[in-house]
Protein backbone atom coordinates (compact mmCIF):
# COMPACT_ATOMS: atom_id res chain seq x y z
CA UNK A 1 -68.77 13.00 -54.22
CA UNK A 2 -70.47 12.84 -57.23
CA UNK A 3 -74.61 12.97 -57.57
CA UNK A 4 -76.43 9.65 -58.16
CA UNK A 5 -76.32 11.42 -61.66
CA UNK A 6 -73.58 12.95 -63.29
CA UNK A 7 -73.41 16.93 -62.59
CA UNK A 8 -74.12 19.49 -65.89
CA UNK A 9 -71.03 21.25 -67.10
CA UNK A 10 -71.89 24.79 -64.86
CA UNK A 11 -71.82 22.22 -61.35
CA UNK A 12 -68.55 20.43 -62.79
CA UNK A 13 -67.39 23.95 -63.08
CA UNK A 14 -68.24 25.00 -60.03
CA UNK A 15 -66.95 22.11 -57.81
CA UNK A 16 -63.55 22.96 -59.56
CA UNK A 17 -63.71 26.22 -58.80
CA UNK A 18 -64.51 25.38 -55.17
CA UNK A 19 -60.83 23.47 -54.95
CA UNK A 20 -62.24 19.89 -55.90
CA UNK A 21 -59.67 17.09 -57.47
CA UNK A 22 -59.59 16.27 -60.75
CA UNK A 23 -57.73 13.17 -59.63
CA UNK A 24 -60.16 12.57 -57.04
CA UNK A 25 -63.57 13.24 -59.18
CA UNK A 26 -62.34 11.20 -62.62
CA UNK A 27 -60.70 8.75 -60.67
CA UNK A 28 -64.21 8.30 -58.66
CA UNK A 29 -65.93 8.79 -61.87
CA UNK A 30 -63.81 5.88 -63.77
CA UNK A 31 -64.39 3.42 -61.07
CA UNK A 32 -68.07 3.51 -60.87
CA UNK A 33 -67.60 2.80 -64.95
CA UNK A 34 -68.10 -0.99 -66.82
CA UNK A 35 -67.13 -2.43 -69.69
CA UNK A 36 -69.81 -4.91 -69.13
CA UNK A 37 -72.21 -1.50 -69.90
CA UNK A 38 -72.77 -2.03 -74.36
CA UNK A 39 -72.87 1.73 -74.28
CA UNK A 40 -69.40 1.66 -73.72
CA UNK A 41 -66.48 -0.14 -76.59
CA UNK A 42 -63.49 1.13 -74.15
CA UNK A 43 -62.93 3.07 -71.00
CA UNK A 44 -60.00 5.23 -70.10
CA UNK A 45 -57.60 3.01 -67.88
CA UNK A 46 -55.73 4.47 -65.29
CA UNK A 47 -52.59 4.85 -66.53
CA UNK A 48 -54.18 6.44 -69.48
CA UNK A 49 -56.10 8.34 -66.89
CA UNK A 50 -52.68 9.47 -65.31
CA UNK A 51 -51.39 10.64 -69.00
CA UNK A 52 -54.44 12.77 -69.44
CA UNK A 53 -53.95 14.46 -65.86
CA UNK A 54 -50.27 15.41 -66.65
CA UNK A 55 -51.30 17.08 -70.17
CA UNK A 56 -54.62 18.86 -68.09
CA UNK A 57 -52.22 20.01 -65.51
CA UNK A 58 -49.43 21.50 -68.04
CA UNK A 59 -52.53 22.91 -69.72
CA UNK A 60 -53.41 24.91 -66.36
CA UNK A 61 -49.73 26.21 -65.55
CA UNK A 62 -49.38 27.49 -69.06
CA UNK A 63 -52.42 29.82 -68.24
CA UNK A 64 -51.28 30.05 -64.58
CA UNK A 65 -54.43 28.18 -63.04
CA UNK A 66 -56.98 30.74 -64.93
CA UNK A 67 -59.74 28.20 -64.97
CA UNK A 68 -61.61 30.96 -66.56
CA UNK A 69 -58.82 30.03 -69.69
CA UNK A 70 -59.67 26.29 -69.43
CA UNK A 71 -63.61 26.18 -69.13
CA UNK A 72 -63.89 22.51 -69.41
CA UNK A 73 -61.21 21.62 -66.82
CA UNK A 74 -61.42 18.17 -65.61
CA UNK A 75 -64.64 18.09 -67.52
CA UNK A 76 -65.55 14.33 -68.72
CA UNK A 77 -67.24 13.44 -71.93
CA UNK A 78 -67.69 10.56 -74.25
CA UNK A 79 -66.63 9.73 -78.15
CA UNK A 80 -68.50 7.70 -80.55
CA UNK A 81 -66.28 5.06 -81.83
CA UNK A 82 -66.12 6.81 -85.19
CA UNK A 83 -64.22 9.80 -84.28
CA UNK A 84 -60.50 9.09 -83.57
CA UNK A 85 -58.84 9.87 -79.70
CA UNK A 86 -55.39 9.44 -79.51
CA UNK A 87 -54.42 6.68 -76.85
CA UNK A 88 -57.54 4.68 -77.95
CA UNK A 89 -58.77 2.58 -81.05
CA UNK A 90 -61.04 3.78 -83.32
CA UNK A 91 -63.36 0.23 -84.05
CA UNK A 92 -66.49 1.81 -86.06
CA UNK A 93 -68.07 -1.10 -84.32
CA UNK A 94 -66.06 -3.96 -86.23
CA UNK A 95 -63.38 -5.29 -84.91
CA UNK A 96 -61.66 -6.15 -87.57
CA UNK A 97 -61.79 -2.97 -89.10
CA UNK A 98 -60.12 -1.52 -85.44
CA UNK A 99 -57.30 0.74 -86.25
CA UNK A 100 -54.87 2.74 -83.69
CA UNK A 101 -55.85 6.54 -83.85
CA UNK A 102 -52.20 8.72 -84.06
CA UNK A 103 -54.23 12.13 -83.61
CA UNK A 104 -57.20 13.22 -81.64
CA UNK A 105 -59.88 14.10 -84.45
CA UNK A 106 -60.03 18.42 -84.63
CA UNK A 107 -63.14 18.41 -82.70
CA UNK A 108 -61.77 16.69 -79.77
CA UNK A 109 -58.64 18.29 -79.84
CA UNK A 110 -60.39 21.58 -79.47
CA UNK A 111 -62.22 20.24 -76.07
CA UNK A 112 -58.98 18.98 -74.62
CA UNK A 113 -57.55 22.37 -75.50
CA UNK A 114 -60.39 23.91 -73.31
CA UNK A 115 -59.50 21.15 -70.48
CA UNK A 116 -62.55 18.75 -71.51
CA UNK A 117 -61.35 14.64 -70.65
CA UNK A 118 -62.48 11.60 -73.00
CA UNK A 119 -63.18 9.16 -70.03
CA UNK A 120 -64.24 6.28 -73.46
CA UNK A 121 -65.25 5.53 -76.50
CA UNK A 122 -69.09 4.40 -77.06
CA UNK A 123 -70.67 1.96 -79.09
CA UNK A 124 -73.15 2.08 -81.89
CA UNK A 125 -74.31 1.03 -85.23
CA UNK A 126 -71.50 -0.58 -87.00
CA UNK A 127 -70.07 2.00 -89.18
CA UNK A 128 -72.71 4.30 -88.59
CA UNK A 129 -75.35 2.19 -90.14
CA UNK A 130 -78.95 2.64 -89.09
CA UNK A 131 -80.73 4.31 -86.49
CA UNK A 132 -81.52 1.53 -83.48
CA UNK A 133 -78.24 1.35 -81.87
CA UNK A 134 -78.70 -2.61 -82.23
CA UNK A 135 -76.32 -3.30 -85.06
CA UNK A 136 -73.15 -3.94 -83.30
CA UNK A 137 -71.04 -6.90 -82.02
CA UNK A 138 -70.11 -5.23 -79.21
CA UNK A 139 -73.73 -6.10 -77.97
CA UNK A 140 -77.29 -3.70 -78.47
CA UNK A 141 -77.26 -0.62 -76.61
CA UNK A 142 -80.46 -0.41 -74.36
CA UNK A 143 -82.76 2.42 -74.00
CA UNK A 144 -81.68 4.35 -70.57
CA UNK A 145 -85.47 3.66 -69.53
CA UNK A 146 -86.49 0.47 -70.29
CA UNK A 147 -84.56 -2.43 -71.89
CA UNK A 148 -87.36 -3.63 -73.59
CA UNK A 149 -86.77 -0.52 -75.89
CA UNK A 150 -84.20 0.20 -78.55
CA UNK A 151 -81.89 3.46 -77.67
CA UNK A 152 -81.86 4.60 -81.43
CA UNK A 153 -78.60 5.00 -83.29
CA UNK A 154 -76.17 5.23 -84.49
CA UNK A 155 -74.54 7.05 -81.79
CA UNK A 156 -76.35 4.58 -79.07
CA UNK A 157 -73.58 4.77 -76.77
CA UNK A 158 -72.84 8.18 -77.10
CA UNK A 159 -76.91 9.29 -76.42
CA UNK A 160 -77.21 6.53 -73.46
CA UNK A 161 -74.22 7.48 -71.40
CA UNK A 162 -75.72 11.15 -70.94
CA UNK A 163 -78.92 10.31 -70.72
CA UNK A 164 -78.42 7.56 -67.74
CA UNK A 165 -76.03 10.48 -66.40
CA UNK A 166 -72.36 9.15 -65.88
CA UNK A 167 -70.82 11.87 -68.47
CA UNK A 168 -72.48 15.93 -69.13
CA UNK A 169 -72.35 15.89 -72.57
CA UNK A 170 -70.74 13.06 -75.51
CA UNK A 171 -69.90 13.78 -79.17
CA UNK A 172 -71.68 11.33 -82.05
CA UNK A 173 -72.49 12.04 -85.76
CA UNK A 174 -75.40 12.59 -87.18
CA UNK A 175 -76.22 11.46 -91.40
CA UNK A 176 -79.86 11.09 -91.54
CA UNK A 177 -80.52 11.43 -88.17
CA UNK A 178 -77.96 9.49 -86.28
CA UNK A 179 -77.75 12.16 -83.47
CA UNK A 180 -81.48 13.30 -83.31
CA UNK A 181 -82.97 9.85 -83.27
CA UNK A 182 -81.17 8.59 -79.83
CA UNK A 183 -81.18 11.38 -77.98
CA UNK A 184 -85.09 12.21 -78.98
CA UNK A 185 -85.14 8.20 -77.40
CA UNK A 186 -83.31 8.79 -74.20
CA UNK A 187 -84.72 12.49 -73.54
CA UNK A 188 -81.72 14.59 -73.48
CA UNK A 189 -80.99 17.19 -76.03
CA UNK A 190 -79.40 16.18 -79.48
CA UNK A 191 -77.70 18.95 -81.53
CA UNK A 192 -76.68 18.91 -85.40
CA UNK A 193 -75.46 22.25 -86.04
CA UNK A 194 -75.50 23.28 -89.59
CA UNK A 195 -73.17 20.97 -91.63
CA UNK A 196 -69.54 22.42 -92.11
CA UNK A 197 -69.41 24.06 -88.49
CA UNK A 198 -68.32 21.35 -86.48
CA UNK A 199 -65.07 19.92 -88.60
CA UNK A 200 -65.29 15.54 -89.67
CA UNK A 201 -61.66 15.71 -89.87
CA UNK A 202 -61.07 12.32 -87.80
CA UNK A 203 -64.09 10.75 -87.79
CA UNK A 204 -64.51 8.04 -90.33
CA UNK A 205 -66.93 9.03 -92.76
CA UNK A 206 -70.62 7.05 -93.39
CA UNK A 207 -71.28 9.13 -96.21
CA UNK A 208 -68.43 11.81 -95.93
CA UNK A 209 -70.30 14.74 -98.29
CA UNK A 210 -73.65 14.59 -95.69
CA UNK A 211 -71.74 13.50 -92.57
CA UNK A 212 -72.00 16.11 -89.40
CA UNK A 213 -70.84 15.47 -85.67
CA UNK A 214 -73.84 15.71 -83.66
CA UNK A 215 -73.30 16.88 -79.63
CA UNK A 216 -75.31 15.30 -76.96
CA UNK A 217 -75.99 16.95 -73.53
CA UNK A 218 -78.33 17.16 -71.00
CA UNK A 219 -79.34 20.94 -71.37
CA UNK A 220 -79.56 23.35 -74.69
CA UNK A 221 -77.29 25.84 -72.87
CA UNK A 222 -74.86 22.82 -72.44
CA UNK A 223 -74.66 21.56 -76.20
CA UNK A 224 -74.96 25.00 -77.46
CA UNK A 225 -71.52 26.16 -74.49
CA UNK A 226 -69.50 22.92 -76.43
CA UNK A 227 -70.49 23.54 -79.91
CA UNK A 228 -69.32 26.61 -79.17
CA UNK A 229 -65.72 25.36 -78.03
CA UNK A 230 -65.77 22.75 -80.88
CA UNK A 231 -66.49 25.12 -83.43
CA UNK A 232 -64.54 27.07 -86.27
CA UNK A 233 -63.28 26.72 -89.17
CA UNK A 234 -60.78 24.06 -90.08
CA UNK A 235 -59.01 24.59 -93.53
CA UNK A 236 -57.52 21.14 -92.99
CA UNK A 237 -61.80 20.02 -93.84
CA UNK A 238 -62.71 20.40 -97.26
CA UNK A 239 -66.58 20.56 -96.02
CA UNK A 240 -65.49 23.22 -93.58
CA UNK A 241 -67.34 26.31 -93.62
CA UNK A 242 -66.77 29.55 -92.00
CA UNK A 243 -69.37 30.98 -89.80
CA UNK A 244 -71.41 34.41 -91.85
CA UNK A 245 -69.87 37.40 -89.78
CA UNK A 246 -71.79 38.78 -88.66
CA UNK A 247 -73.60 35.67 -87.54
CA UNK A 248 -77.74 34.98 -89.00
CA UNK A 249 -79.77 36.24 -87.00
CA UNK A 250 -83.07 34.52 -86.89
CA UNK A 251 -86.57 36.02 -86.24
CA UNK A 252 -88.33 36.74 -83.17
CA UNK A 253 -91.67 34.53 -84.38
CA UNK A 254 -91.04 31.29 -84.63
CA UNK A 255 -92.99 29.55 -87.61
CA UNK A 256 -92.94 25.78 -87.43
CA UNK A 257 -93.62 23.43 -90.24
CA UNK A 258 -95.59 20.17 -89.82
CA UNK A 259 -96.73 17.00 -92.27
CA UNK A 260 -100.53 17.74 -93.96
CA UNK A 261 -100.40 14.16 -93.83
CA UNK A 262 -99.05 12.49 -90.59
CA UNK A 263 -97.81 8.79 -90.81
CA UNK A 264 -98.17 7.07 -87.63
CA UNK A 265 -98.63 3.64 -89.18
CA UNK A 266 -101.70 3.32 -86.46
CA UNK A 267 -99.59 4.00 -83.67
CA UNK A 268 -102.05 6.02 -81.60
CA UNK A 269 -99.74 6.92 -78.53
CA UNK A 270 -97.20 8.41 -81.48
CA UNK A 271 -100.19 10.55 -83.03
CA UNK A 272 -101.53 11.85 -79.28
CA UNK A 273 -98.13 12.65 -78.57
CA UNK A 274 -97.27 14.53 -81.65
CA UNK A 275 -100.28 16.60 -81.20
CA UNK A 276 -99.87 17.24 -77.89
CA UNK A 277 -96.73 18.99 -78.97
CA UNK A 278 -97.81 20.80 -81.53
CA UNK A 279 -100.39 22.13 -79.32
CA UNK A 280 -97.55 23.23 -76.46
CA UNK A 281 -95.92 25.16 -79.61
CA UNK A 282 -99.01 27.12 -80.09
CA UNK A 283 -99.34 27.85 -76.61
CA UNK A 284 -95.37 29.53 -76.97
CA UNK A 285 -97.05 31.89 -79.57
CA UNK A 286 -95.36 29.23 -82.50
CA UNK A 287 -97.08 29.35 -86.29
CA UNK A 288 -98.22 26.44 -87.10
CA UNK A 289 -97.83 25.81 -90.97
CA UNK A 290 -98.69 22.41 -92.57
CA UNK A 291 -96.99 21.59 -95.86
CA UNK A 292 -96.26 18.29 -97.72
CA UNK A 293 -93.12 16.71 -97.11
CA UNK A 294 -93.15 13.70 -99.94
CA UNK A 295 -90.26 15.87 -101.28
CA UNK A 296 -88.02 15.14 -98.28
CA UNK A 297 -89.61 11.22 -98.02
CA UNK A 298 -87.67 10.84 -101.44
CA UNK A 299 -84.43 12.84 -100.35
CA UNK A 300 -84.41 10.36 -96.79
CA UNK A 301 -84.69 7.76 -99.44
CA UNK A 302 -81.70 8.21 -101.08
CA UNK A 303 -79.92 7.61 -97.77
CA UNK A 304 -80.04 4.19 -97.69
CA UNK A 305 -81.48 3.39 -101.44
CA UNK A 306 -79.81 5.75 -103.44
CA UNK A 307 -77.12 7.50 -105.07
CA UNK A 308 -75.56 8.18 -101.61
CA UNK A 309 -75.14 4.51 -100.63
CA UNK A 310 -71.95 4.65 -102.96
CA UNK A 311 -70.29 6.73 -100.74
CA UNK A 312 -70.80 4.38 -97.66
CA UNK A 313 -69.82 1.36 -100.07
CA UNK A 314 -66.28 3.31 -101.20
CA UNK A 315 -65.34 4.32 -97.65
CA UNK A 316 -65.24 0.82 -96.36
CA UNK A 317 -64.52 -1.35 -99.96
CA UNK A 318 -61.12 -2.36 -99.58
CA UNK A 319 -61.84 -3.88 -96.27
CA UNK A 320 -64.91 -5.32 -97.15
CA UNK A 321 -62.96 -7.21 -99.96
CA UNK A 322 -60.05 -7.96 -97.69
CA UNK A 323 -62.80 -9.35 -95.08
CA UNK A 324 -66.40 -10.10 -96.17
CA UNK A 325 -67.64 -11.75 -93.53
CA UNK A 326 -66.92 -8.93 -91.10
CA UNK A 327 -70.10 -6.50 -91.44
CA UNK A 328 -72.77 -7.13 -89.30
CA UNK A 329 -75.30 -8.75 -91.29
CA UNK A 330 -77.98 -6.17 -91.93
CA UNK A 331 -75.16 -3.34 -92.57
CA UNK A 332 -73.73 -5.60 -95.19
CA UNK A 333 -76.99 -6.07 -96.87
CA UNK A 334 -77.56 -2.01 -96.62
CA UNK A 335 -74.27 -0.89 -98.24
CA UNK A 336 -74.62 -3.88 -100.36
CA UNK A 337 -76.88 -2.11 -102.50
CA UNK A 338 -74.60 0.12 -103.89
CA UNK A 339 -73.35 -2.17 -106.60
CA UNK A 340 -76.42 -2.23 -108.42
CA UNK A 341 -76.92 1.52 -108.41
């Protein structure tokens, strides 16, 4: 039986290697699942379900049951609805837009090829749009503590589902902070690895030359173990990049920048809390080295006011002009910009 929350990848591991049922645990898993939940756009169905099983189980004769060969067996995880899964729609959070995916995108087809399950697709931000997981018709995704709260976005769905524990780890993307924002939210870990190591191929680019799939998990040994399996280079990915061999290796201090000038907006709880962290770094023997970040205000800025707007206005122009009234409102008014740059 499953725990109130979902296990970590090492205890899904382990109950497999202690003879446990994939059929059993997904089918267990699936069924405790709801579509009335806004984290989630679509679930895996059963018969779906049953498709998936057949593949995982021709998967495990073809290394003759060496689980050691398949180290995400029966593992379940979640996609943001911007990365394509075979057997489901990819919606970007528009409807209208939805479009049938004919290939898993290369990330997710390298954790199926280590025995990892999509159990569904989550919501967020429509087209990857803004970082408060609220800008959606599929309904606002609510913070895994307290409803009163946003989640952060865009990949809501894909932060929420791990954090309120019915999947070990999710995949989302991450633009100007798309990944970092919900999971710092929700309290689970949030990883961008360096742009170019994780492939976009399949996932339907917010501003394709920036864009980076993000992993979500509940540990740092957990979304370090996938990003791991996800990884490599893919020569299909013009932003792929291969890995230095061999690989950086960083120092032993750690030397951590902060603002000189910290903008709480009078938020005192936000300013006590930031210096309470800073303060836990020192104590880990951290360097502590203020320096003025203005520079990277005016980079953010260009996000969502400059120059890179036009790539979020080309990757969605023909439908726009096909359907106008389809964006969410606030999106529209976002990418909108672009024609007067």
């Amino acid at each position: 039986m499953l725990h109130s929350t979902t296990w970590t990848i090492a205890e899904w591991q382990q109950a497999y290697r202690e003879g446990a049922s994939v059929q059993t645990l997904l089918s267990s898993l699936l069924t405790s699942l709801s579509n009335e939940d806004n984290a989630w756009i679509a679930l895996l169905d059963n018969h779906q379900l049953n498709q998936e099983l057949t593949v995982l189980e021709q998967r495990l004769a073809a290394v003759k049951g060496d689980l050691n060969k398949l180290p995400l067996y029966g593992v379940p995880f979640a996609v943001k609805d911007n990365i394509d899964v075979l057997g489901f729609n990819t919606t970007c959070a528009c409807p209208e837009f939805s479009y049938q995916a004919t290939q898993d995108a290369y990330v997710v087809g390298q954790l199926k090829a280590a025995g990892a399950v999509v159990i569904g697709k989550t919501n967020l931000d429509q087209f990857a749009t803004g970082l408060v997981g609220t800008r959606s018709p599929y309904g606002a995704v609510s913070n895994s503590f307290d409803a009163e709260f946003i989640s952060g976005g865009s990949s809501s769905g894909s932060a929420v589902v791990v954090a309120k524990g019915l999947v070990p780890f999710s995949l989302g993307t991450d633009t100007a902070g798309s990944g970092r924002v919900p999971a710092g939210f929700n309290n689970i870990v949030g990883l961008k690895p360096t742009r170019g190591y994780l492939s976009t191929r399949g996932v339907f680019p917010a501003c394709r030359s920036l864009d980076c799939v993000s992993i979500f998990a509940l540990n740092v040994e957990d979304a370090e173990y996938v990003a791991g399996l996800a990884g490599g280079f893919d020569n299909l990915d013009p932003y792929s990049r291969l890995m230095p061999v061999p690989p950086i290796k960083s120092s032993q201090s750690i030397v951590l920048g902060i603002p000189s000038h910290l903008q709480t907006f009078g938020d005192s709880q936000s300013q006590a809390a930031f210096e309470q962290a800073v303060a836990q770094w020192q104590s880990l023997g951290a360097e502590i080295i203020a320096i003025d970040f203005s520079p990277l205000h005016k980079a953010a800025e260009l996000l969502y006011e400059g120059g890179w707007l036009a790539e979020r206005y080309v990757a969605i122009e023909e439908f726009w002009q096909k359907y106008p009234h389809a964006l969410h409102p606030v999106v529209a008014a976002i990418i909108e910009r672009a024609k007067a740059l």
